[in-house]
N, C-alpha and C. Protein backbone atom coordinates (compact mmCIF):
# COMPACT_ATOMS: atom_id res chain seq x y z
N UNK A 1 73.87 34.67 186.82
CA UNK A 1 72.88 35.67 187.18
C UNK A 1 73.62 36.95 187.60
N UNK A 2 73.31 37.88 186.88
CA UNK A 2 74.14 38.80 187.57
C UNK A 2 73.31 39.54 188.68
N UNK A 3 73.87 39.68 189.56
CA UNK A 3 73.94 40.53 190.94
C UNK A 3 74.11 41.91 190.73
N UNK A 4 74.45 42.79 190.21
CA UNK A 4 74.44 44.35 190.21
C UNK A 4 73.20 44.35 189.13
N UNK A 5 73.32 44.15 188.26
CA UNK A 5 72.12 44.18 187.03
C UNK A 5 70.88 43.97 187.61
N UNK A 6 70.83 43.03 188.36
CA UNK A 6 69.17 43.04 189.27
C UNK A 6 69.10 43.64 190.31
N UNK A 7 69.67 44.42 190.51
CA UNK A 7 69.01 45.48 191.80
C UNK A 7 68.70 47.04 190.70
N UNK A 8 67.07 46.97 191.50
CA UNK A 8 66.90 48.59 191.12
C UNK A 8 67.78 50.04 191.57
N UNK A 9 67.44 50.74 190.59
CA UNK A 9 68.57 51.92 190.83
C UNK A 9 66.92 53.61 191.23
N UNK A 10 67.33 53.87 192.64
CA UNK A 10 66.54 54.21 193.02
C UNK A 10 66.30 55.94 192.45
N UNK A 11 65.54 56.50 192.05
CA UNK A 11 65.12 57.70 191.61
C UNK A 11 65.09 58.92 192.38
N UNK A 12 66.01 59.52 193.31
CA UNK A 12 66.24 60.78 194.00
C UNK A 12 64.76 61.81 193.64
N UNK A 13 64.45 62.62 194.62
CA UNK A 13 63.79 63.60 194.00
C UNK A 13 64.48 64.80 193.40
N UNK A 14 63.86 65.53 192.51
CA UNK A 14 64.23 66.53 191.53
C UNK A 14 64.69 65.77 190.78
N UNK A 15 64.64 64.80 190.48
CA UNK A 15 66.05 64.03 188.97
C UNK A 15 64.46 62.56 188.22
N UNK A 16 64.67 63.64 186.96
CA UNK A 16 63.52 62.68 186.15
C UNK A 16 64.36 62.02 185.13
N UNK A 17 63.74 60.60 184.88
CA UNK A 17 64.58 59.95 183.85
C UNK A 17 63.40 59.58 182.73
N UNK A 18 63.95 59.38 181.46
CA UNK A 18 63.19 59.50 180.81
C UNK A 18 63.43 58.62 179.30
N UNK A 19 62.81 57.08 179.66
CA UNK A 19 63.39 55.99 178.34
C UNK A 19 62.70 56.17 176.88
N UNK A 20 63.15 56.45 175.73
CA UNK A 20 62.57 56.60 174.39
C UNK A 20 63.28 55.94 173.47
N UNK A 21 63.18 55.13 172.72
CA UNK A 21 63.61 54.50 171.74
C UNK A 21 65.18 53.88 171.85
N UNK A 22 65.37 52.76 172.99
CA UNK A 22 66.74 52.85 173.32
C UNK A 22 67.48 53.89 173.52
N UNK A 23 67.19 55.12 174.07
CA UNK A 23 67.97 55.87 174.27
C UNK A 23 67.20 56.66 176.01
N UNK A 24 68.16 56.40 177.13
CA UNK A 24 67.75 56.82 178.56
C UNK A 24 68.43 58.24 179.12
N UNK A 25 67.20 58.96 179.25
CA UNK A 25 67.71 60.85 179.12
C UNK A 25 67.32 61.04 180.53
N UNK A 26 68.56 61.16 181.59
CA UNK A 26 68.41 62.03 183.19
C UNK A 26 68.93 62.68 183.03
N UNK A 27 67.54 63.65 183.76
CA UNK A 27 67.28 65.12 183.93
C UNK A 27 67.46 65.89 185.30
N UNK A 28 68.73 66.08 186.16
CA UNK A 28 68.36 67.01 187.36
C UNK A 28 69.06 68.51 187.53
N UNK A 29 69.34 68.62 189.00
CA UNK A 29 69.49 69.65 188.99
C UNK A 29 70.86 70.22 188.15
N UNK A 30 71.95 69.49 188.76
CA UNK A 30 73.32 69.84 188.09
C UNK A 30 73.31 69.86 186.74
N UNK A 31 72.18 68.76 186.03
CA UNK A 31 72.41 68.73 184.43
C UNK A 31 71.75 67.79 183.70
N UNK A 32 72.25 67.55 182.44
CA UNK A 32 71.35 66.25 181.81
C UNK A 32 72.00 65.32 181.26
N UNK A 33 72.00 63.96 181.10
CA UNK A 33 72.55 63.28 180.28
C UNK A 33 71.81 61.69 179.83
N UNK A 34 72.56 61.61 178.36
CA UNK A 34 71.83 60.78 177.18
C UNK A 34 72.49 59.47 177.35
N UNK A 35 72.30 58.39 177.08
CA UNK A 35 73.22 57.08 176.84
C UNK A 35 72.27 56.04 176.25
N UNK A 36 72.75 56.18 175.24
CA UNK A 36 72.04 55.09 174.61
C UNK A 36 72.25 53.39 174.78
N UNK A 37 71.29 52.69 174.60
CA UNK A 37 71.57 51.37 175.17
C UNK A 37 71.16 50.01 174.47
N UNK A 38 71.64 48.91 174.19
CA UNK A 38 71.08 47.97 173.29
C UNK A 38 70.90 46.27 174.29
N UNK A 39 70.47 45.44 173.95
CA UNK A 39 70.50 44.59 174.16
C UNK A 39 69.96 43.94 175.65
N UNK A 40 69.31 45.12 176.88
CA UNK A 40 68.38 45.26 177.41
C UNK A 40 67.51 45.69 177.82
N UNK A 41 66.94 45.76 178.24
CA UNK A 41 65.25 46.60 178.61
C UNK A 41 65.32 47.52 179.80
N UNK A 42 65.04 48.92 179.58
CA UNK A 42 65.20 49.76 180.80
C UNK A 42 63.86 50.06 181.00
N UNK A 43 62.79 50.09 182.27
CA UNK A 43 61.58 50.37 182.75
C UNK A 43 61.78 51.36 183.34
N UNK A 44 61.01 52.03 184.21
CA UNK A 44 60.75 53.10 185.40
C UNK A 44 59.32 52.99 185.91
N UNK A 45 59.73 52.18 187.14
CA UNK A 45 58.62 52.17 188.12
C UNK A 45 58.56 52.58 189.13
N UNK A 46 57.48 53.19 189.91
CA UNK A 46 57.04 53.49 191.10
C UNK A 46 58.78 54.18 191.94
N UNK A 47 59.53 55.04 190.98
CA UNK A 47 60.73 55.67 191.40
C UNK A 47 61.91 54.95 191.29
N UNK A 48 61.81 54.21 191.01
CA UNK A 48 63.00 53.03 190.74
C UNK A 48 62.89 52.90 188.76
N UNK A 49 64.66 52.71 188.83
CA UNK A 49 64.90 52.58 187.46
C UNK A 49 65.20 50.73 187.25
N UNK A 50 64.06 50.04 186.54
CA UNK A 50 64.98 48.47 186.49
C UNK A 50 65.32 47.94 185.42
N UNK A 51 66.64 47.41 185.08
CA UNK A 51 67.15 46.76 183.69
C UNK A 51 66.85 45.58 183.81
N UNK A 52 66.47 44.97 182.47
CA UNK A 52 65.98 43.51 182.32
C UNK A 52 66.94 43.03 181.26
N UNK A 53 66.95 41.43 181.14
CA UNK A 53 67.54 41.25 180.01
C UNK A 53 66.99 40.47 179.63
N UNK A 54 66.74 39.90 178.22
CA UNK A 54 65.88 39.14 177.36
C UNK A 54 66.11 37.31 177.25
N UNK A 55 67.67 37.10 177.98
CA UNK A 55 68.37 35.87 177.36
C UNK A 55 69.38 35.92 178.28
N UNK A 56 70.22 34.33 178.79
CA UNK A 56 71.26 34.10 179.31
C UNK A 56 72.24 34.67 178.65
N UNK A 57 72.28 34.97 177.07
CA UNK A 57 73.75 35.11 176.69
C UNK A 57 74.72 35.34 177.23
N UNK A 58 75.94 35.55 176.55
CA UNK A 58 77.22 36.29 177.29
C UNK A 58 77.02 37.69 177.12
N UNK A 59 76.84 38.07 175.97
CA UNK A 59 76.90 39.36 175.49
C UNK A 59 75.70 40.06 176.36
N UNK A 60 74.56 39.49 176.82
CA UNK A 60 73.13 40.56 177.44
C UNK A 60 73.91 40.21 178.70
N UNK A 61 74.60 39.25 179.35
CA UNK A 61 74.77 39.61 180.48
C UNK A 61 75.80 40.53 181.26
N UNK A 62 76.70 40.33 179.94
CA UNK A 62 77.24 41.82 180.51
C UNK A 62 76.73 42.87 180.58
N UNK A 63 76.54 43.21 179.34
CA UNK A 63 75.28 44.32 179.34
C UNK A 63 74.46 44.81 180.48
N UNK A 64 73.74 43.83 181.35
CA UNK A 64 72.43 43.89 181.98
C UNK A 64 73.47 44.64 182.93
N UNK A 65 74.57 44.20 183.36
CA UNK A 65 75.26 44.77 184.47
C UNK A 65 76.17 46.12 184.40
N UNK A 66 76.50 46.06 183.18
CA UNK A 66 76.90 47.61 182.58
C UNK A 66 76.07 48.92 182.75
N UNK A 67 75.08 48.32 181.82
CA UNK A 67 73.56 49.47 181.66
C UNK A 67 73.39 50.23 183.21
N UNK A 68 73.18 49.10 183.81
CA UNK A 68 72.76 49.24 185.46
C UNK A 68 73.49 50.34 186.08
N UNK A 69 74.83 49.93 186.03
CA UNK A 69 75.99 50.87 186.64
C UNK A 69 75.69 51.76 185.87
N UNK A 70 75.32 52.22 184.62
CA UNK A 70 75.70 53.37 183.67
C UNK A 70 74.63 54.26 184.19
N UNK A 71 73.46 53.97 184.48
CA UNK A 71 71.90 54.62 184.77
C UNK A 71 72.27 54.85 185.79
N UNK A 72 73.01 53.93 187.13
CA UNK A 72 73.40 54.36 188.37
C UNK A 72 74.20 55.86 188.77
N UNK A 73 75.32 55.76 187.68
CA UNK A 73 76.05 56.50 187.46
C UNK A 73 75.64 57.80 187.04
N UNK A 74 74.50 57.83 185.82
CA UNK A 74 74.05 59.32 185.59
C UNK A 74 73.35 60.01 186.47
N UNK A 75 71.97 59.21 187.35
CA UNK A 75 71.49 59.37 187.99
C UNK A 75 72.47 59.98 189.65
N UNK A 76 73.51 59.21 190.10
CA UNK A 76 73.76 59.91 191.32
C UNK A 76 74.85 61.28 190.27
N UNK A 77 75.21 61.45 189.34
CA UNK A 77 76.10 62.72 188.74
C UNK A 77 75.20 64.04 188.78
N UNK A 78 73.74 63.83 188.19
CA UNK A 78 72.98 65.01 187.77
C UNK A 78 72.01 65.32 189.51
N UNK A 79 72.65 64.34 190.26
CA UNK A 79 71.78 64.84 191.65
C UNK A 79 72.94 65.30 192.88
N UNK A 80 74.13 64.62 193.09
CA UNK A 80 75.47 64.97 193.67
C UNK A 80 76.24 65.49 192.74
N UNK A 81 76.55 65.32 191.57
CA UNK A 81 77.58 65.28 190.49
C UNK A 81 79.08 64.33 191.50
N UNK A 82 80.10 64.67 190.58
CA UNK A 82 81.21 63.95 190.48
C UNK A 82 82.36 64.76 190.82
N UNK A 83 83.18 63.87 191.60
CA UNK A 83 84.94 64.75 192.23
C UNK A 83 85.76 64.13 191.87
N UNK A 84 86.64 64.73 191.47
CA UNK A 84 88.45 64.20 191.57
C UNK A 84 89.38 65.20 191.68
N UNK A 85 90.05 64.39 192.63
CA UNK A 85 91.18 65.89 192.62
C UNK A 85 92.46 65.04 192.42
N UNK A 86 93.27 65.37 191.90
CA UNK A 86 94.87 65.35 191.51
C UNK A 86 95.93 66.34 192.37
N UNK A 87 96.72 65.62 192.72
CA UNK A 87 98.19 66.34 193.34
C UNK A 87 99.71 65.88 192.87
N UNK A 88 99.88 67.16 192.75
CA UNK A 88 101.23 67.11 192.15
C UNK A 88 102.63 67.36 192.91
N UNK A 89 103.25 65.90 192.90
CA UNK A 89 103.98 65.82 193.85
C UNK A 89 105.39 65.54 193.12
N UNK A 90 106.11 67.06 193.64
CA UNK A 90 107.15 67.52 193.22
C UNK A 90 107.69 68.47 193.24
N UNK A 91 109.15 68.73 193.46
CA UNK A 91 109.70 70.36 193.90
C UNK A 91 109.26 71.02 192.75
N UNK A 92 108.81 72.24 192.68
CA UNK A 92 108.66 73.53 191.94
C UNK A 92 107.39 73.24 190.70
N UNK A 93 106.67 71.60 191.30
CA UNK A 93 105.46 71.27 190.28
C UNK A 93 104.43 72.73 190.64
N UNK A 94 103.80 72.89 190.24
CA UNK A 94 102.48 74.13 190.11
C UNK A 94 101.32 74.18 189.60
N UNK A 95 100.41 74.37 189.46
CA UNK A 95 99.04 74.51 189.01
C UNK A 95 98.34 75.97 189.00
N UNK A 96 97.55 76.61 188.38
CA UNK A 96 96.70 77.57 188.20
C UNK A 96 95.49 77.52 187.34
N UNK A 97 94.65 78.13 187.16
CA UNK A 97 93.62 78.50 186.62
C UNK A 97 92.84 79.81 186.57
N UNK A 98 92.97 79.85 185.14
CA UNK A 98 92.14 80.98 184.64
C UNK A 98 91.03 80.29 184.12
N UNK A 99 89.70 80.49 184.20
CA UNK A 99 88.78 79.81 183.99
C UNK A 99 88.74 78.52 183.58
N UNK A 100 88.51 78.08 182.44
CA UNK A 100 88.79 76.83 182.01
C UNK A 100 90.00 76.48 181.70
N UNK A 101 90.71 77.42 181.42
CA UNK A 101 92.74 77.14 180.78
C UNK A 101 93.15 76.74 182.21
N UNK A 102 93.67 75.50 182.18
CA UNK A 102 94.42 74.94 183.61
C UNK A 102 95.83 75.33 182.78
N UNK A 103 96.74 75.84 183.75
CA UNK A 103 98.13 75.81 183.84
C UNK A 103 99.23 75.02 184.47
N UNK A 104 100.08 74.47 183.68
CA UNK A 104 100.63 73.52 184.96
C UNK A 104 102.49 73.64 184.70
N UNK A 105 102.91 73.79 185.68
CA UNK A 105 104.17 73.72 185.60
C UNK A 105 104.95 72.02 186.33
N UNK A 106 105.75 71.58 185.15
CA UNK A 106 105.77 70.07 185.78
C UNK A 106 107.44 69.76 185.46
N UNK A 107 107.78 70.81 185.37
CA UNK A 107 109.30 70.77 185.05
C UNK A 107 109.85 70.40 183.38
N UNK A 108 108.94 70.88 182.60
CA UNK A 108 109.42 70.65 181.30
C UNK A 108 109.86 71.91 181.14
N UNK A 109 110.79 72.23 179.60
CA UNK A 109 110.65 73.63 179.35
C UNK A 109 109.70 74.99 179.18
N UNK A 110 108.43 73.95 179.13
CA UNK A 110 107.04 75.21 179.01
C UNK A 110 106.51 74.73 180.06
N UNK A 111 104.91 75.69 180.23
CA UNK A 111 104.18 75.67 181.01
C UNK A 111 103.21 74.46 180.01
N UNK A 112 102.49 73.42 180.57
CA UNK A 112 101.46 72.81 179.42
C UNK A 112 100.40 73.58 180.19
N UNK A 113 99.75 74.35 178.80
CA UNK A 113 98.00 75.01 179.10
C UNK A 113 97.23 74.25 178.13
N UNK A 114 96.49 73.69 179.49
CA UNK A 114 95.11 72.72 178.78
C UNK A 114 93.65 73.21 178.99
N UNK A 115 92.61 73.19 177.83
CA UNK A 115 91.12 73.51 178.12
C UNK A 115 90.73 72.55 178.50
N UNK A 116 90.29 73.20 179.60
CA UNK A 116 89.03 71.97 180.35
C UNK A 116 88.02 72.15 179.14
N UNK A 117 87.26 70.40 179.18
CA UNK A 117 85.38 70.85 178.64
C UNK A 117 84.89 72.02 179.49
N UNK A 118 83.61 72.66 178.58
CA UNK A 118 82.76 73.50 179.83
C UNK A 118 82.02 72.39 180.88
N UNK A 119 81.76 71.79 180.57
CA UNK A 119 80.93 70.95 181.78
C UNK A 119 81.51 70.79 182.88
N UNK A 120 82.60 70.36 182.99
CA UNK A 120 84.01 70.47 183.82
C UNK A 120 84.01 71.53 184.35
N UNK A 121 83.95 71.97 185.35
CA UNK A 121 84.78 72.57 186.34
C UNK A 121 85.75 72.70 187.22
N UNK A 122 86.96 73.51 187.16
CA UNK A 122 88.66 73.29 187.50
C UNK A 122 88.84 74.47 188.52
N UNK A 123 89.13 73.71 189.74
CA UNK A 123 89.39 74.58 190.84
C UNK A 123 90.88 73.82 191.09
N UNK A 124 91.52 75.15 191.80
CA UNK A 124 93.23 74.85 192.11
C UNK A 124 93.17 75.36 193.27
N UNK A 125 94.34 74.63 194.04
CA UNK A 125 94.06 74.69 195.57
C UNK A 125 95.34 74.95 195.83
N UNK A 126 96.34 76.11 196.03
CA UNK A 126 98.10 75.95 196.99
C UNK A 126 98.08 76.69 197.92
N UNK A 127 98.79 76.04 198.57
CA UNK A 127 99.23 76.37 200.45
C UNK A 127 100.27 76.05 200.32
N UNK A 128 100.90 77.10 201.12
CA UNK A 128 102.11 77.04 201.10
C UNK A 128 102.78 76.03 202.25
N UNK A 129 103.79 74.97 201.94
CA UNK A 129 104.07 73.84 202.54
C UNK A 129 103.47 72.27 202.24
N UNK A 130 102.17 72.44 200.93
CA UNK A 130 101.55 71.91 200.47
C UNK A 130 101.84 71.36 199.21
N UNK A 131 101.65 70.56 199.00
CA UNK A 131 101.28 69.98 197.19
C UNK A 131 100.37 70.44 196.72
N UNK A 132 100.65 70.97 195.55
CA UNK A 132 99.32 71.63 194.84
C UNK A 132 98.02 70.64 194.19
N UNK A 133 96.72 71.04 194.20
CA UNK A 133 95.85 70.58 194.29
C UNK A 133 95.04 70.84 192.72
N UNK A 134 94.74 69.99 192.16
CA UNK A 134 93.38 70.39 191.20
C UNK A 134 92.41 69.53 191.31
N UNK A 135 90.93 70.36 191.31
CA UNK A 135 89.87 70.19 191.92
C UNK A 135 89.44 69.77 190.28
N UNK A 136 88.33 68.69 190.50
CA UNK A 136 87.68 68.64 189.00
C UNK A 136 86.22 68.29 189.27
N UNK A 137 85.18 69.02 188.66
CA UNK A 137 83.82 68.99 189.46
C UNK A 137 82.91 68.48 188.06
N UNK A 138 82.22 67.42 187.94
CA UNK A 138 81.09 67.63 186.67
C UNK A 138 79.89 66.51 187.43
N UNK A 139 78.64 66.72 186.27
CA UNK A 139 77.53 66.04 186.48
C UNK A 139 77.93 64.27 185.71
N UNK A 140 78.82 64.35 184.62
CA UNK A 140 79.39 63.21 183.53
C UNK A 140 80.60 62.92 184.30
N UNK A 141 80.13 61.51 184.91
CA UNK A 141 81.39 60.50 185.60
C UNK A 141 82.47 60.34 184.24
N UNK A 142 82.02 59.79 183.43
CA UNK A 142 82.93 59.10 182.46
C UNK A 142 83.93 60.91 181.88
N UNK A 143 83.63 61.51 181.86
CA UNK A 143 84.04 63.12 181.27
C UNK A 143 84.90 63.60 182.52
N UNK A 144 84.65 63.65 183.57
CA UNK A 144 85.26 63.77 184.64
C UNK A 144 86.86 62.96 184.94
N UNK A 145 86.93 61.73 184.47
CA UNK A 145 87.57 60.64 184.75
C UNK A 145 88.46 60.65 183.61
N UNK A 146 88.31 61.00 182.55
CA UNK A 146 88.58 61.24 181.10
C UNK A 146 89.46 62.44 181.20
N UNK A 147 89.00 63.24 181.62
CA UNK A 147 89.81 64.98 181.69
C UNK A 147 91.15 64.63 182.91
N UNK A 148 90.56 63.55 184.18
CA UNK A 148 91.76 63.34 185.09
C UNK A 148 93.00 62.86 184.52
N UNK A 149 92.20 61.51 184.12
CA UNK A 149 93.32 60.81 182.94
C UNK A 149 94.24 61.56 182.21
N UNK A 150 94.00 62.50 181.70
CA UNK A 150 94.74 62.92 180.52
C UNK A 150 95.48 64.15 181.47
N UNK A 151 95.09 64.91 182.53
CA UNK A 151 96.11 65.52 183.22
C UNK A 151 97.23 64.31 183.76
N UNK A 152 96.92 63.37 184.44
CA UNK A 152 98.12 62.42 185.32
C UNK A 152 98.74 61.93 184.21
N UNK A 153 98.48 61.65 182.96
CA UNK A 153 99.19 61.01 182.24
C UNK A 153 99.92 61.77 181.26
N UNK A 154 100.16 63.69 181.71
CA UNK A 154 101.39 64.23 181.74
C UNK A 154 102.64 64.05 182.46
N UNK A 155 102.55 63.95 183.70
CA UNK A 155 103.54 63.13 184.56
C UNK A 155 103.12 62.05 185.41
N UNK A 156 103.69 60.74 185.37
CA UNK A 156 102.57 59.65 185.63
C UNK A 156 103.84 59.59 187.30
N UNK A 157 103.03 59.29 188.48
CA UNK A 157 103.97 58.95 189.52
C UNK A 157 104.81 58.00 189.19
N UNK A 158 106.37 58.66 189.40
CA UNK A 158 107.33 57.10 189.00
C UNK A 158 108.02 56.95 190.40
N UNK A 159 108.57 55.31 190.26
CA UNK A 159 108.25 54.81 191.83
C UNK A 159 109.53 54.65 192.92
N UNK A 160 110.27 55.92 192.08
CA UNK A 160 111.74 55.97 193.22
C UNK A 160 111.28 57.31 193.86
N UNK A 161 110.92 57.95 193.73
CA UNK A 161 110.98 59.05 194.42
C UNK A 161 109.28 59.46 194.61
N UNK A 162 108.77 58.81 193.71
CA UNK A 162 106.89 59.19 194.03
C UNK A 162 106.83 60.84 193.30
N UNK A 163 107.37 61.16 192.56
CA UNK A 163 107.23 62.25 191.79
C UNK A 163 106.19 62.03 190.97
N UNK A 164 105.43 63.51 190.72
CA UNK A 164 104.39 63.57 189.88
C UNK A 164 103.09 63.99 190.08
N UNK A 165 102.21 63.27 189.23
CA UNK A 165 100.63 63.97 189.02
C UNK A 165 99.92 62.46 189.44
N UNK A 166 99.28 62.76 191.01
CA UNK A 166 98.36 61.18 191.88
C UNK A 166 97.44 61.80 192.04
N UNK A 167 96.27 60.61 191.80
CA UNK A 167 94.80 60.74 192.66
C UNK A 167 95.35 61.29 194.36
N UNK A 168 94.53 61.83 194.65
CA UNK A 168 94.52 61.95 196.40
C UNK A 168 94.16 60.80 196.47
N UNK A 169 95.13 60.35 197.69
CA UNK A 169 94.65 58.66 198.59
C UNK A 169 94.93 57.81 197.03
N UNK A 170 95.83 58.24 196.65
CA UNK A 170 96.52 56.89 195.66
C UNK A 170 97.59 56.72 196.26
N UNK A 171 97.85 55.36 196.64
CA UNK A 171 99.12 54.49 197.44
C UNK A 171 99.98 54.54 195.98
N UNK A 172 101.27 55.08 195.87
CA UNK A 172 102.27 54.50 194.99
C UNK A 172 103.47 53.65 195.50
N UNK A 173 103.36 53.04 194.74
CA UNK A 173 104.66 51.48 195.24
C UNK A 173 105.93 51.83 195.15
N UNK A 174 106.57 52.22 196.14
CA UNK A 174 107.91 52.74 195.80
C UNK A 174 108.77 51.60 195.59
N UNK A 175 109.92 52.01 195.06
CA UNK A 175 110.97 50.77 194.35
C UNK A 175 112.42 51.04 195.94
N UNK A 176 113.00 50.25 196.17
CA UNK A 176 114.29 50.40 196.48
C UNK A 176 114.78 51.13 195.19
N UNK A 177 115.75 52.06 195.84
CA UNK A 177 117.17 52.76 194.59
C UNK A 177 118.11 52.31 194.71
N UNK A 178 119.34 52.15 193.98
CA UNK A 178 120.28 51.58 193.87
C UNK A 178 120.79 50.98 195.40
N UNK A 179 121.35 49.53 195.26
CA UNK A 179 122.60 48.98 196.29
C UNK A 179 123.92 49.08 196.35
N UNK A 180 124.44 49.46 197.03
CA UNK A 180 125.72 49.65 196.18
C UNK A 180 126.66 48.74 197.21
């Protein structure tokens, strides 16, 4: 039985959702988004969103618990939206932004300049005595998480010295360095 899949996912005001032909469209303030869905049943009652599933299978029961989180997920994005910020931890690492072009200096021979999506929004944060900061703001969890990814996995933290591109409040496992 799954346990996340049977609890309703509750309906904020200003944020309308809206089920048509396997396909579930929330609507609020920050924005809108589509996800289409197979293999269970999405209702909307009395402000609450509830997924059903048709059969024990394996396959609907994952599902039932996926869907759930996924409706959960659009629903708190288009009414709070979504954060991540990244820090780059390292002598002479850097960050900037000109609108959507993030700039980053990470100790290669160039600068890497990457476009954010528009949905995305890229704020950069330095203080001096600080690690530099990039802010990443959207209504789309999965787009948000996607754009982080692909910045940290320019320089991934390696675990002698903790150099690199971390979630804030990511613990990295440092290694002992050589014994001699």
């Amino acid at each position: 039985m799954s346990r996340i899949g049977n609890n309703p996912v509750a309906i904020p005001e200003g944020v309308t959702v809206d089920v048509k032909d396997n396909v579930i469209t929330v609507k609020g303030k920050l924005g809108e988004l589509t996800q289409s869905f197979d293999a269970v049943e999405i209702k909307v009652e009395e402000g609450n969103v509830l997924v059903a599933r048709a059969s024990d299978t394996k396959d609907q029961k994952a599902k039932h618990g996926l869907y759930r989180s996924l409706v959960n997920n659009m629903i708190e994005g288009v009414s709070k939206g979504w954060t991540k910020e990244l820090e780059l931890v390292g002598v002479g690492y850097r960050a900037s932004n000109q609108g959507q072009k993030l700039d980053l200096a990470l100790g290669f021979s160039h600068n890497i300049v990457l476009d954010i999506a528009p949905e995305v929004k890229v704020e950069t944060v330095s203080e001096k005595g600080k690690n530099p900061i990039v802010k990443l703001t959207s209504h789309d969890k999965q787009l948000v998480g996607q754009v982080a990814a692909k910045i940290r996995g320019f320089r991934k933290p390696e675990p002698y010295k903790g150099k690199g591109i971390k979630f804030v409040g990511e613990e990295i496992r440092r290694k002992a360095g050589k014994s001699a």
